[in-house]
N, C-alpha and C. Protein backbone atom coordinates (compact mmCIF):
# COMPACT_ATOMS: atom_id res chain seq x y z
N UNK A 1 -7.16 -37.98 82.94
CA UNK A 1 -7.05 -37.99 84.39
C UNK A 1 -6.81 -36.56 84.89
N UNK A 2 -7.67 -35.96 85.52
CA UNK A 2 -7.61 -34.55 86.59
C UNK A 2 -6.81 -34.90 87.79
N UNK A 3 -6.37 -33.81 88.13
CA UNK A 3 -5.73 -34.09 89.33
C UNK A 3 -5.40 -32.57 89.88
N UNK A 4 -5.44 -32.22 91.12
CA UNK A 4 -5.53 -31.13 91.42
C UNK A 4 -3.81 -30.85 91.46
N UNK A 5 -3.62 -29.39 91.67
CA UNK A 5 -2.19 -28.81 91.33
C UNK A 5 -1.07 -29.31 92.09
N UNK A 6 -1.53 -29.19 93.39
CA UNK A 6 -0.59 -29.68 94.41
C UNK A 6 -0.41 -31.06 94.95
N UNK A 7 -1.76 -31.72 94.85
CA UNK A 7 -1.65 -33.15 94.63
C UNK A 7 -0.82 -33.73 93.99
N UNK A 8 -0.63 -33.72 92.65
CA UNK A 8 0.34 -33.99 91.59
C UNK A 8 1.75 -33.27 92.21
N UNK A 9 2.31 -32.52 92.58
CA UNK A 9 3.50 -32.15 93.25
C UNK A 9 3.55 -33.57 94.17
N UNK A 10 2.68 -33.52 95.19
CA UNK A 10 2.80 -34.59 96.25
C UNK A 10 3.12 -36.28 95.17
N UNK A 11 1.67 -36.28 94.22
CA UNK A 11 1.89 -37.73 93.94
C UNK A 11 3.41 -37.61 93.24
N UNK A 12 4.09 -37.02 92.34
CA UNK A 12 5.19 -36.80 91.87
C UNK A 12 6.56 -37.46 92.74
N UNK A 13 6.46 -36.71 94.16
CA UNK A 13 7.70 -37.00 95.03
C UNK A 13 7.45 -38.63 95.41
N UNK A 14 5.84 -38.45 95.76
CA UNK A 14 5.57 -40.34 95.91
C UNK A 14 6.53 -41.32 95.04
N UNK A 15 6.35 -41.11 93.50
CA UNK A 15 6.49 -42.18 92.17
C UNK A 15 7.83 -42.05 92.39
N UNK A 16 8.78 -40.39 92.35
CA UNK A 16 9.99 -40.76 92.69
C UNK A 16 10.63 -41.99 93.43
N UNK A 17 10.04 -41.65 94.80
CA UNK A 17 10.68 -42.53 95.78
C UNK A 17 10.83 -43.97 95.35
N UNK A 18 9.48 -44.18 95.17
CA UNK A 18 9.22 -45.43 94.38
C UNK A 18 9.68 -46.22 93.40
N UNK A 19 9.72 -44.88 92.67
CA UNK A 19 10.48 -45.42 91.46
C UNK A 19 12.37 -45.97 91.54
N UNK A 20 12.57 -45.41 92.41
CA UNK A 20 14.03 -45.31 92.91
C UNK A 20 14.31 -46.26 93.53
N UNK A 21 13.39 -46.72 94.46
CA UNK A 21 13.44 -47.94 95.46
C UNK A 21 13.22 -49.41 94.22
N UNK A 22 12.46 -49.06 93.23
CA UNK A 22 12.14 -50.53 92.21
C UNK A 22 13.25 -50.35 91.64
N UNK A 23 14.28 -50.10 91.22
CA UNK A 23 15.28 -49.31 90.23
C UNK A 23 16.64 -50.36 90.72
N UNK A 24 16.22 -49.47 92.68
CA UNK A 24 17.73 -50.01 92.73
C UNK A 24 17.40 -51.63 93.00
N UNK A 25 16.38 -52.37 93.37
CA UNK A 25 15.69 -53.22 94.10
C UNK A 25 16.23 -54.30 92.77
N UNK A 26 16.07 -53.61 91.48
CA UNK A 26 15.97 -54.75 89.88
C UNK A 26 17.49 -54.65 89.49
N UNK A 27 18.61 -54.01 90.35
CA UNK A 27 19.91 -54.63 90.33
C UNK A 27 20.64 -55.30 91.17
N UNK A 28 21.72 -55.61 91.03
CA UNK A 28 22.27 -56.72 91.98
C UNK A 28 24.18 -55.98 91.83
N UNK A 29 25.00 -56.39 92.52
CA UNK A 29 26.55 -56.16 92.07
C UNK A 29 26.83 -55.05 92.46
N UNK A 30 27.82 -54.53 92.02
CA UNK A 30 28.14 -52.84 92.63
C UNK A 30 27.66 -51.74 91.43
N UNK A 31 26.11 -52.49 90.76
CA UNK A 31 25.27 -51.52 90.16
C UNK A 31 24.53 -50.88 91.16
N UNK A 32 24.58 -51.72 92.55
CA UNK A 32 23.66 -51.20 93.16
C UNK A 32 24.46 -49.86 93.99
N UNK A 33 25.80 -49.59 93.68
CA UNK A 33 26.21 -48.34 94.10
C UNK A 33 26.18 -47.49 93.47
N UNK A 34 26.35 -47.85 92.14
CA UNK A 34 25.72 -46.42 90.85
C UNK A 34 24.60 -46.49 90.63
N UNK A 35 23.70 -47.18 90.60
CA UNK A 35 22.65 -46.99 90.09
C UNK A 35 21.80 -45.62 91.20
N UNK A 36 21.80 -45.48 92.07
CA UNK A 36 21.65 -44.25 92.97
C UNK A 36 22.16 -43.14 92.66
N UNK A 37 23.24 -43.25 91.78
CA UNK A 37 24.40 -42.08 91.60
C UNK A 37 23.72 -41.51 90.05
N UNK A 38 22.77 -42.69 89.49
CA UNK A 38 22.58 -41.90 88.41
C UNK A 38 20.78 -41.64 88.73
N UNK A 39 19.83 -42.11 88.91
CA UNK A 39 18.89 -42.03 89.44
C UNK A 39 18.02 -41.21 89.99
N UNK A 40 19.33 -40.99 91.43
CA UNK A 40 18.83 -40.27 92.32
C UNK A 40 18.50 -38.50 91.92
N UNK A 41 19.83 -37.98 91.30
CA UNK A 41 20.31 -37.07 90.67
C UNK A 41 19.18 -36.38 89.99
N UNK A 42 18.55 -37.85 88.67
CA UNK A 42 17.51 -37.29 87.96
C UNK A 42 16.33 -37.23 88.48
N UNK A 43 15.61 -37.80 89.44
CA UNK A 43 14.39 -37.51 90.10
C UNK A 43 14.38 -36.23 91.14
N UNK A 44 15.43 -36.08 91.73
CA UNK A 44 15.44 -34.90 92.12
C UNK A 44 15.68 -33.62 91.01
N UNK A 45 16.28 -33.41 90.04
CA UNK A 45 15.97 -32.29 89.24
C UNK A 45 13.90 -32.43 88.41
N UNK A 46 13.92 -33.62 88.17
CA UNK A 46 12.97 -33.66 87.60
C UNK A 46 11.77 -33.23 88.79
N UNK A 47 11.96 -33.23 89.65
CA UNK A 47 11.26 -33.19 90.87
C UNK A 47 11.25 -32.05 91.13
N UNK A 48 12.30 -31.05 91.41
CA UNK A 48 12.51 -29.93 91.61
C UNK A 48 12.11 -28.72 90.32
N UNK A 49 11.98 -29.31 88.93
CA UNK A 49 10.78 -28.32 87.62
C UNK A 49 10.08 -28.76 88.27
N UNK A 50 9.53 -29.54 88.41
CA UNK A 50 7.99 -29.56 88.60
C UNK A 50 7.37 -28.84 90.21
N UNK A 51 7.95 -28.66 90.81
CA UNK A 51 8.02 -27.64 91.79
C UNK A 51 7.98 -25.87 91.45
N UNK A 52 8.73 -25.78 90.50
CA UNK A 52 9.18 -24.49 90.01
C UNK A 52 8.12 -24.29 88.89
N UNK A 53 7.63 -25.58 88.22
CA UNK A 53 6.45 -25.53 87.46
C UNK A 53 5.53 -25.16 88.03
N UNK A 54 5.24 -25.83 88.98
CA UNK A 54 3.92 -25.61 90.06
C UNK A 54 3.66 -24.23 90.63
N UNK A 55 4.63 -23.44 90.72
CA UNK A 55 4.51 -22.14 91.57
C UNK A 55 4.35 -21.12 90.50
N UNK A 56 5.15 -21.52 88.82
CA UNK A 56 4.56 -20.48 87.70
C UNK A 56 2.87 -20.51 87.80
N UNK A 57 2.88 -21.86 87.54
CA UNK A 57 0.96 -22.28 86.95
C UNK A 57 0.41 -21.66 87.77
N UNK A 58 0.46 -21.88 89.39
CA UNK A 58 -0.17 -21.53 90.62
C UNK A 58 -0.65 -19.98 90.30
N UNK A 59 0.84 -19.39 90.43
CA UNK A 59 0.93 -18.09 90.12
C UNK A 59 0.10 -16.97 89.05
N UNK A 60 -0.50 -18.28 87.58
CA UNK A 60 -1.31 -17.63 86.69
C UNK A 60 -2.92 -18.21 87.03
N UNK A 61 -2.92 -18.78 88.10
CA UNK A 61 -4.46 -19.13 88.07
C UNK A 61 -4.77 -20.77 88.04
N UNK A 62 -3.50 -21.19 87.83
CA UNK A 62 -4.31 -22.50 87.23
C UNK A 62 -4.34 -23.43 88.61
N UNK A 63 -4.94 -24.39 88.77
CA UNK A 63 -5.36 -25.07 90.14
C UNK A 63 -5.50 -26.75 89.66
N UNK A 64 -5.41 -27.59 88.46
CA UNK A 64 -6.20 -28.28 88.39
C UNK A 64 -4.87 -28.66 87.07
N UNK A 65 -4.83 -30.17 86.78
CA UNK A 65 -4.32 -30.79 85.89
C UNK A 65 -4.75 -31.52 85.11
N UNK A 66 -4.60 -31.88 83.85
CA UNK A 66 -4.62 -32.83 82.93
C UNK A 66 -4.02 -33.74 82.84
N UNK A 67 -3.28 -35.00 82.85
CA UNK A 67 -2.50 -36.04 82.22
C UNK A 67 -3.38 -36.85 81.47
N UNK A 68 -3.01 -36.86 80.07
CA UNK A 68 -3.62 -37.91 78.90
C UNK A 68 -3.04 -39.48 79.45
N UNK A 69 -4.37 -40.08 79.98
CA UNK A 69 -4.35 -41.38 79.97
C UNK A 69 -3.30 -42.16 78.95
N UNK A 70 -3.26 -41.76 78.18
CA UNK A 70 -2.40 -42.30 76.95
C UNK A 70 -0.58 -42.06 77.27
N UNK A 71 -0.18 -41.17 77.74
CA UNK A 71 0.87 -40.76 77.61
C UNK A 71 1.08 -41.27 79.04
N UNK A 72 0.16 -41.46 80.29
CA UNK A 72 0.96 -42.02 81.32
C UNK A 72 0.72 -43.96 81.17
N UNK A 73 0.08 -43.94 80.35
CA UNK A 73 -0.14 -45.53 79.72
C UNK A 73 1.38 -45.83 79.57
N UNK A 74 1.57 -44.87 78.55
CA UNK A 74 3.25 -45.45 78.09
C UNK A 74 4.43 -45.18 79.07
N UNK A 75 3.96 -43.96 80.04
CA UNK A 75 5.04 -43.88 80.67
C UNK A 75 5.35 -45.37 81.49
N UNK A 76 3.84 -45.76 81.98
CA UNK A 76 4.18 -47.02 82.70
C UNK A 76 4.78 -48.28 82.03
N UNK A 77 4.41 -48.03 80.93
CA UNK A 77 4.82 -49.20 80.28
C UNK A 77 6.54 -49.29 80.08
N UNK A 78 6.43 -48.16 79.63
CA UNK A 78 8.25 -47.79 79.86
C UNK A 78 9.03 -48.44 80.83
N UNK A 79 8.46 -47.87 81.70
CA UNK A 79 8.72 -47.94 83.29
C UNK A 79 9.39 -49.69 83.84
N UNK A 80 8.03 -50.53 83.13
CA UNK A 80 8.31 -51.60 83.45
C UNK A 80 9.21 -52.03 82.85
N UNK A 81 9.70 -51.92 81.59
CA UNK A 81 10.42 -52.77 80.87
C UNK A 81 11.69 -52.16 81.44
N UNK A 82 11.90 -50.82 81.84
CA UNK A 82 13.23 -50.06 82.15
C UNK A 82 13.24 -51.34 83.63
N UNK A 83 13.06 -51.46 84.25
CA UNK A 83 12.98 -52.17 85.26
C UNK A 83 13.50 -53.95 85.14
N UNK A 84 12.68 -54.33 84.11
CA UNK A 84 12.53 -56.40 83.44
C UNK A 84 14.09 -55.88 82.91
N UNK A 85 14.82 -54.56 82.54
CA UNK A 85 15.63 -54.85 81.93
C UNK A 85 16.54 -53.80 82.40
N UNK A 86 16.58 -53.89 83.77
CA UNK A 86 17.75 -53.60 84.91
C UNK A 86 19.05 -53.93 84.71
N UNK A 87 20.15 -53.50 84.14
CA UNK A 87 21.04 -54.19 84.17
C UNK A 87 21.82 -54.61 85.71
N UNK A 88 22.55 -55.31 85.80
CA UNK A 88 23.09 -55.93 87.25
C UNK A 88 24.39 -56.33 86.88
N UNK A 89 25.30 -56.08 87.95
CA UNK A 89 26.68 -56.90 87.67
C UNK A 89 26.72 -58.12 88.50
N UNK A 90 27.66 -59.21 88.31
CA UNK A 90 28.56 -59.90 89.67
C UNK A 90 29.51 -59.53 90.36
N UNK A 91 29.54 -58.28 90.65
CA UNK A 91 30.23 -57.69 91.45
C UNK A 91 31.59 -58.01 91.36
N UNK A 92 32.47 -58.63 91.50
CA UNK A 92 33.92 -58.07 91.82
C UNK A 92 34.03 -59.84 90.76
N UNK A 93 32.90 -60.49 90.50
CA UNK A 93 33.33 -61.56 89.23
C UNK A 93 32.79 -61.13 87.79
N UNK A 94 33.13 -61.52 86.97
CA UNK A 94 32.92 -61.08 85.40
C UNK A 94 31.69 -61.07 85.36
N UNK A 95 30.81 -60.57 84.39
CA UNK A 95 29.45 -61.06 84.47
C UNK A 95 28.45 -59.87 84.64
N UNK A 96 27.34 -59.55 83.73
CA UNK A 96 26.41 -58.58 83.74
C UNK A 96 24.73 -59.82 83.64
N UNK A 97 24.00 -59.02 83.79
CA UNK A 97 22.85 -59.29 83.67
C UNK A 97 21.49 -59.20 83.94
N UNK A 98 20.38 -58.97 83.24
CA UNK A 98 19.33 -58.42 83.26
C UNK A 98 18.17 -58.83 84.48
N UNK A 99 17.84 -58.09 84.77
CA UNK A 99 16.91 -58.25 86.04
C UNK A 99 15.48 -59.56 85.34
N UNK A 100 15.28 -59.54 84.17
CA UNK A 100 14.43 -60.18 83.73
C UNK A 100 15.07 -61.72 83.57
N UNK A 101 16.84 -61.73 83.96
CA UNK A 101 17.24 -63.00 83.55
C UNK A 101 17.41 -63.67 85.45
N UNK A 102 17.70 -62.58 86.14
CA UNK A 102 17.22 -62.80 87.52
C UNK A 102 15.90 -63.71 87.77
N UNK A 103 14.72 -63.20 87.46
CA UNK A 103 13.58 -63.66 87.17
C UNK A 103 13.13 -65.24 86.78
N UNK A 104 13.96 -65.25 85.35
CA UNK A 104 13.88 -66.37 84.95
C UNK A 104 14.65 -67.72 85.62
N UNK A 105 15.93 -67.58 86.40
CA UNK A 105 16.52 -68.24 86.95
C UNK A 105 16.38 -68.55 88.21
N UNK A 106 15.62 -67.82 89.08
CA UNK A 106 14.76 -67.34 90.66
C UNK A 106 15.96 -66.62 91.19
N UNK A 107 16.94 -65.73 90.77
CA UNK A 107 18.11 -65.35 91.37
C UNK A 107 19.47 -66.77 91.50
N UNK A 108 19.10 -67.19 91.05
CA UNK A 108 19.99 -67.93 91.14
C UNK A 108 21.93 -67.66 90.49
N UNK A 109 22.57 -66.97 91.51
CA UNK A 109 23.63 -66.20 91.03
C UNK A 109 24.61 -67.23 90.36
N UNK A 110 24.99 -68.26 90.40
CA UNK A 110 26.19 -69.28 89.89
C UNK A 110 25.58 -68.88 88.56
N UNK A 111 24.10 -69.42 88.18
CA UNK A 111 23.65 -69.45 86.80
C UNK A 111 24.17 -67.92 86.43
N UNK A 112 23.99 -67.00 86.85
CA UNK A 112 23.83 -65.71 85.72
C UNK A 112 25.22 -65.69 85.95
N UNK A 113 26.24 -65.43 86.72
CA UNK A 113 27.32 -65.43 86.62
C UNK A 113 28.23 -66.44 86.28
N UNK A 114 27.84 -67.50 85.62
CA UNK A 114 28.26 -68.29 84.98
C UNK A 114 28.93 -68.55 83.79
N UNK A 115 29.51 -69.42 82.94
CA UNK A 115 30.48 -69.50 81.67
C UNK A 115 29.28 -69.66 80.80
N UNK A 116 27.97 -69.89 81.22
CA UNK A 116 27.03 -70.61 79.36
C UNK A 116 25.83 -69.21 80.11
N UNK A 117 25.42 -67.72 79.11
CA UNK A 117 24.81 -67.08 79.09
C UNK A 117 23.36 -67.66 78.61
N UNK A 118 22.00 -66.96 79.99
CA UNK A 118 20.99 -67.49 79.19
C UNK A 118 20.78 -66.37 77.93
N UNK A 119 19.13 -67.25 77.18
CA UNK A 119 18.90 -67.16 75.85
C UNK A 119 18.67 -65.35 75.86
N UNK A 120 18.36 -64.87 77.04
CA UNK A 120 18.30 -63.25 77.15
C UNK A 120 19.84 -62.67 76.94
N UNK A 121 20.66 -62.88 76.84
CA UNK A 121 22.16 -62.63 77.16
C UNK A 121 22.15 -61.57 75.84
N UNK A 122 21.55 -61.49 74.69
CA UNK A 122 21.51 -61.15 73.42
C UNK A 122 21.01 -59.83 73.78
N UNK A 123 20.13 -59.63 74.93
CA UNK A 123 19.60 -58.65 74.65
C UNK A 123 20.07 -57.51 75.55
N UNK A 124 21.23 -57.39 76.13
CA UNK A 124 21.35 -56.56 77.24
C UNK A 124 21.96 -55.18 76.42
N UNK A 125 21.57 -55.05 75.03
CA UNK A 125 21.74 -53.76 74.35
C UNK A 125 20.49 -52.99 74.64
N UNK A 126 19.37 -53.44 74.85
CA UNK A 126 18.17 -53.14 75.32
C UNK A 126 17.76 -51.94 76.03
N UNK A 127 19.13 -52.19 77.10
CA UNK A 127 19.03 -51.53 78.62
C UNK A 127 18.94 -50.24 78.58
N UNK A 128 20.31 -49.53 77.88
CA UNK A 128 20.11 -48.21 77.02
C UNK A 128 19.45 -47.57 76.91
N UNK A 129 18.89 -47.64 75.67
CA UNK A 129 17.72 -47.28 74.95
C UNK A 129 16.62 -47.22 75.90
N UNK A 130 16.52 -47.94 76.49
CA UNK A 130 15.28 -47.95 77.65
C UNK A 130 15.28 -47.17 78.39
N UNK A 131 16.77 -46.78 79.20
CA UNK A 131 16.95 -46.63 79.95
C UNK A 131 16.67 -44.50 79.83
N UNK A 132 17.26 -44.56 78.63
CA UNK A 132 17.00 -43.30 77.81
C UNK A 132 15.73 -42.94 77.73
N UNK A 133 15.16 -43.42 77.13
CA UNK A 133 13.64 -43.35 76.62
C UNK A 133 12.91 -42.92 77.66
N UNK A 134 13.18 -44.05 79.07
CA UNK A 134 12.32 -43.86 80.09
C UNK A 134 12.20 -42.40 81.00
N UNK A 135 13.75 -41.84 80.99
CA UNK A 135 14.08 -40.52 80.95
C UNK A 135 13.42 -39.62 80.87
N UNK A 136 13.50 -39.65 79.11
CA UNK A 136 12.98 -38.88 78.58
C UNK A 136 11.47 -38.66 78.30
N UNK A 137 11.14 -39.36 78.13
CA UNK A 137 9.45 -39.69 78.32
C UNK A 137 8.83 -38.77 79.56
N UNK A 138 9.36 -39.31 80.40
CA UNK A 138 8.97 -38.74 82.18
C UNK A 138 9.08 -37.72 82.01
N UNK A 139 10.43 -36.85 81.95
CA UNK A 139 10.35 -35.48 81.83
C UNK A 139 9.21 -34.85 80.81
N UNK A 140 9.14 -35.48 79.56
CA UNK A 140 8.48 -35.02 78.55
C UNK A 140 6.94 -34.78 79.00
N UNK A 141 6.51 -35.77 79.91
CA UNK A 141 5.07 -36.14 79.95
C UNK A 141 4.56 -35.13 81.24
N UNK A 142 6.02 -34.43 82.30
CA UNK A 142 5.74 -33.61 83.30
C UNK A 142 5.47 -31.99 82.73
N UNK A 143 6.41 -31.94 81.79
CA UNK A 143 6.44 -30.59 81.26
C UNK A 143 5.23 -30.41 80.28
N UNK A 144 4.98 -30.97 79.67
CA UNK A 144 3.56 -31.40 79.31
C UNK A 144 2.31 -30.89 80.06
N UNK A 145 2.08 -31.50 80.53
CA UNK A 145 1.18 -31.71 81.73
C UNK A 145 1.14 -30.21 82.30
N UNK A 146 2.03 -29.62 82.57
CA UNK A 146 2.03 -28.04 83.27
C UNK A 146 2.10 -27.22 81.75
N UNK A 147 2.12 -26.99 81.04
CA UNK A 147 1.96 -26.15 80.12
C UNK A 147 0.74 -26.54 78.84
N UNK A 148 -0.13 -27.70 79.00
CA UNK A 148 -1.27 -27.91 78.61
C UNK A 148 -1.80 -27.34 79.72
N UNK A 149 -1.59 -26.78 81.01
CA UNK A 149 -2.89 -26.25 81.97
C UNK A 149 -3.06 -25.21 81.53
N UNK A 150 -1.80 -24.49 81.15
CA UNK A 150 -1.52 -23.02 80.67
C UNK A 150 -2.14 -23.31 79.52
N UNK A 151 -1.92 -23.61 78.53
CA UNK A 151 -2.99 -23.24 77.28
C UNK A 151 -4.16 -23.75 77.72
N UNK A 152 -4.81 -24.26 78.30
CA UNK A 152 -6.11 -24.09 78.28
C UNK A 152 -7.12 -23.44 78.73
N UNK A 153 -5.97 -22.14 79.72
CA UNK A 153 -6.40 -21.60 80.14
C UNK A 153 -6.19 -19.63 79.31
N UNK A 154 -5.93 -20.34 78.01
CA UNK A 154 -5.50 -18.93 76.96
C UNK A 154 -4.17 -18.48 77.12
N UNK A 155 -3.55 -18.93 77.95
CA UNK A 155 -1.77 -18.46 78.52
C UNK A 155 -0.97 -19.14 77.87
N UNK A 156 0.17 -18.19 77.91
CA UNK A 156 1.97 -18.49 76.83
C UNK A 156 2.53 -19.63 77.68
N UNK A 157 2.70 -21.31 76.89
CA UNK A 157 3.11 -22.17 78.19
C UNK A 157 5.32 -21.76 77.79
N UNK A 158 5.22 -21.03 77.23
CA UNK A 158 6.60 -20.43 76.71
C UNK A 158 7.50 -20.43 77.93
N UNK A 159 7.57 -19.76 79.08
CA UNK A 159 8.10 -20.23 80.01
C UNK A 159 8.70 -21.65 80.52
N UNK A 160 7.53 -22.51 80.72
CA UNK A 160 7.60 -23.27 81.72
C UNK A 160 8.20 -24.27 80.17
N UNK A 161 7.69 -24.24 79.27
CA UNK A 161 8.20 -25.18 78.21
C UNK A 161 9.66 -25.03 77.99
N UNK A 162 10.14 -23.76 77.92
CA UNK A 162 11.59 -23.60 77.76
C UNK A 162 12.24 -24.22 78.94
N UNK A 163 11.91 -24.00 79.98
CA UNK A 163 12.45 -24.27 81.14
C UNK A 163 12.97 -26.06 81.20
N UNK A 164 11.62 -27.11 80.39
CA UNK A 164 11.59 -28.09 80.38
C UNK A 164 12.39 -28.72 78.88
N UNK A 165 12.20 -28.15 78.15
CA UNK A 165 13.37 -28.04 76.57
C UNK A 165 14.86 -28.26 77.08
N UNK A 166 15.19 -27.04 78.15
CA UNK A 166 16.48 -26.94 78.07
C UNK A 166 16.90 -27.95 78.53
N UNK A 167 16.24 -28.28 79.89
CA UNK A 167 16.81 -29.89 81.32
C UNK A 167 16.78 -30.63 80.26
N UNK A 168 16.01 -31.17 78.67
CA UNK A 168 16.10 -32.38 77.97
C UNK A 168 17.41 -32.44 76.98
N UNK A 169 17.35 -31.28 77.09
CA UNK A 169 18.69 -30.82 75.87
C UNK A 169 19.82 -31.09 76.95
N UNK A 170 20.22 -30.82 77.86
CA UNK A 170 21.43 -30.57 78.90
C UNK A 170 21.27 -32.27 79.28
N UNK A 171 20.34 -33.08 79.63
CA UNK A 171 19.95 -34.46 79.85
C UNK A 171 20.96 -35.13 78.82
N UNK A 172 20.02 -34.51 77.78
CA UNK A 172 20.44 -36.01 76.22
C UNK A 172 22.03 -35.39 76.14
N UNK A 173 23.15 -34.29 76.69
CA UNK A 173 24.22 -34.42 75.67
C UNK A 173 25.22 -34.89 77.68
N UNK A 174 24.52 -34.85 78.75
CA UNK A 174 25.59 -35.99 79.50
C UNK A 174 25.53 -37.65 79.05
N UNK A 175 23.87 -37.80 78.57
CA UNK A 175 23.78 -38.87 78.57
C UNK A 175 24.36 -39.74 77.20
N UNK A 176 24.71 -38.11 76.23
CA UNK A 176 25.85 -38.68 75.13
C UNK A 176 27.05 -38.83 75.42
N UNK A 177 27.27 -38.44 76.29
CA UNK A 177 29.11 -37.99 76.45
C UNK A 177 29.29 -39.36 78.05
N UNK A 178 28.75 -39.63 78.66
CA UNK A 178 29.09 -40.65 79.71
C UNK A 178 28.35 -41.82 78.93
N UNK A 179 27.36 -41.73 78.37
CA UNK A 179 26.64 -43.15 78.04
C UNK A 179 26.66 -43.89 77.32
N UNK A 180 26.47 -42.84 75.76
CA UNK A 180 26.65 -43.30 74.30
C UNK A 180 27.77 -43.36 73.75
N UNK A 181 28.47 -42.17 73.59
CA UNK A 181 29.98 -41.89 72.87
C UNK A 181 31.27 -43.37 73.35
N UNK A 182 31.16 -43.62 75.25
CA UNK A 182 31.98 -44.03 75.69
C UNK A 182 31.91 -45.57 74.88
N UNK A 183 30.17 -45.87 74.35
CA UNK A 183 29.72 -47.63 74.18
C UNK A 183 30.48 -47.21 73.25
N UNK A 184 29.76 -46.73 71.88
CA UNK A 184 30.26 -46.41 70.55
C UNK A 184 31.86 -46.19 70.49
N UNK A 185 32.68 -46.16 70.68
CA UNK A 185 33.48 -46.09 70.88
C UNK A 185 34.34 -47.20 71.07
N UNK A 186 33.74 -47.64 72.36
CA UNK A 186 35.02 -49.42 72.38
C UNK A 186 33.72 -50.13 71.35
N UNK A 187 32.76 -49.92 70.84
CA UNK A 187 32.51 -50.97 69.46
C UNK A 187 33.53 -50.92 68.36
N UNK A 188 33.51 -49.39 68.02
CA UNK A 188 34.25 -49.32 67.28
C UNK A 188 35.67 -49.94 67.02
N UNK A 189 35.89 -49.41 68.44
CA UNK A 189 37.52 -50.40 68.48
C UNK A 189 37.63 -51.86 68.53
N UNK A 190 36.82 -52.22 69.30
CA UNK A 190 36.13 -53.89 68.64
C UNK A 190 35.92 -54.25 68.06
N UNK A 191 35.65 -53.65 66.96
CA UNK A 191 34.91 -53.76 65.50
C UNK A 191 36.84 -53.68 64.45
N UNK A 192 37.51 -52.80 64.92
CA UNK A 192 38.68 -52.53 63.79
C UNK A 192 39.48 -53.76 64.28
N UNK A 193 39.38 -54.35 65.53
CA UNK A 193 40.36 -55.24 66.12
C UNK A 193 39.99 -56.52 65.44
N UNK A 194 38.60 -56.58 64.99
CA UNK A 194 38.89 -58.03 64.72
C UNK A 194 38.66 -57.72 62.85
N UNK A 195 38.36 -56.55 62.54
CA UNK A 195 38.97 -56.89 60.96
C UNK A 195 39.97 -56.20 61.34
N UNK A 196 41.05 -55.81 61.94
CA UNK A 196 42.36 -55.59 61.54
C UNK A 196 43.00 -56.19 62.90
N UNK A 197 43.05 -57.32 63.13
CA UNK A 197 43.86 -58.14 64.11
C UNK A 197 44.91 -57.61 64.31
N UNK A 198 45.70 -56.89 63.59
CA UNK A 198 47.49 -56.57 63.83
C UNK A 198 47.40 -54.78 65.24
N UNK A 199 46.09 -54.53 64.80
CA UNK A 199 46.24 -52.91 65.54
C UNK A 199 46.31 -53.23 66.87
């Protein structure tokens, strides 16, 4: 898929919006007050390289883009499942649950916030990983995209690649330290509590 330089800036801020509006749209509870808080944050940096991308490339000549059909195949695919597997709370009652279990029930809130979890209840480890992936992918597939223009046009995509290296590196260690470390962590202690009941 071609796409001209600045177009892709424009379609970019489009998918944001979009993407932000389906995001918060596939939770329910007072996810729907963080989920903006984490979201929003990343489409605007990711939004803002690719701006700063746009004005290097511009700057060496280049006018015109590539995206491998293949790699925005998966981004979408990502996309959706990050979405079927929205996590949601019941707000101020106990209770989490997946936008895909929304779905299955027609919203029906007593059911998901209820004492008997449906047969999806297993899978809300899912969310994570997805949620990660989908991240990372996006960024991966933008920075991409602007430094394949540069090599094909004989130019060092060394710049604009570092630029996009570092936001993934600085990405993956908040998203260790608020996301991962905090789960891993009460497993662990979940895990010693019930083989060592007395701690």
């Amino acid at each position: 898929m071609t796409i001209g330089l600045w177009n892709f800036a424009s379609l970019l801020l489009g998918y944001s919006i979009v993407s932000l509006v389906l995001l918060l749209s596939t939770v329910a509870g007072w996810a729907v007050l963080y989920t903006p808080a984490i979201w929003a944050p990343f489409f605007l940096v990711a939004y803002l390289l690719a701006i700063i991308s746009t004005f290097k490339v511009h700057a060496r000549g280049v006018r015109t883009l590539h995206i491998p059909r293949a790699w925005l195949l998966t981004l979408l695919v990502l996309q959706l499942l990050t979405l079927l597997f929205n996590i949601g709370d019941c707000g101020d009652s106990p209770g989490t649950f997946l936008f895909l279990e929304r779905i299955m029930v027609s919203s029906n809130f007593d059911l998901l916030c209820g004492s008997e979890p449906t047969p999806l209840h297993a899978f809300h480890w899912v969310s994570l990983p997805l949620f990660i992936s989908f991240m990372m992918t996006y960024l991966y597939t933008v920075g991409k995209t602007f430094w394949m223009a540069l090599q094909a046009q004989g130019m060092s995509p060394a710049p604009v690649r570092r630029l996009y290296v570092t936001t993934l590196v600085i990405i993956s260690v908040i998203i260790a330290l608020f996301f991962v470390w905090p789960r891993a962590i009460y497993t662990l202690i979940a895990l010693l509590q019930m083989l060592l009941p007395g701690i």
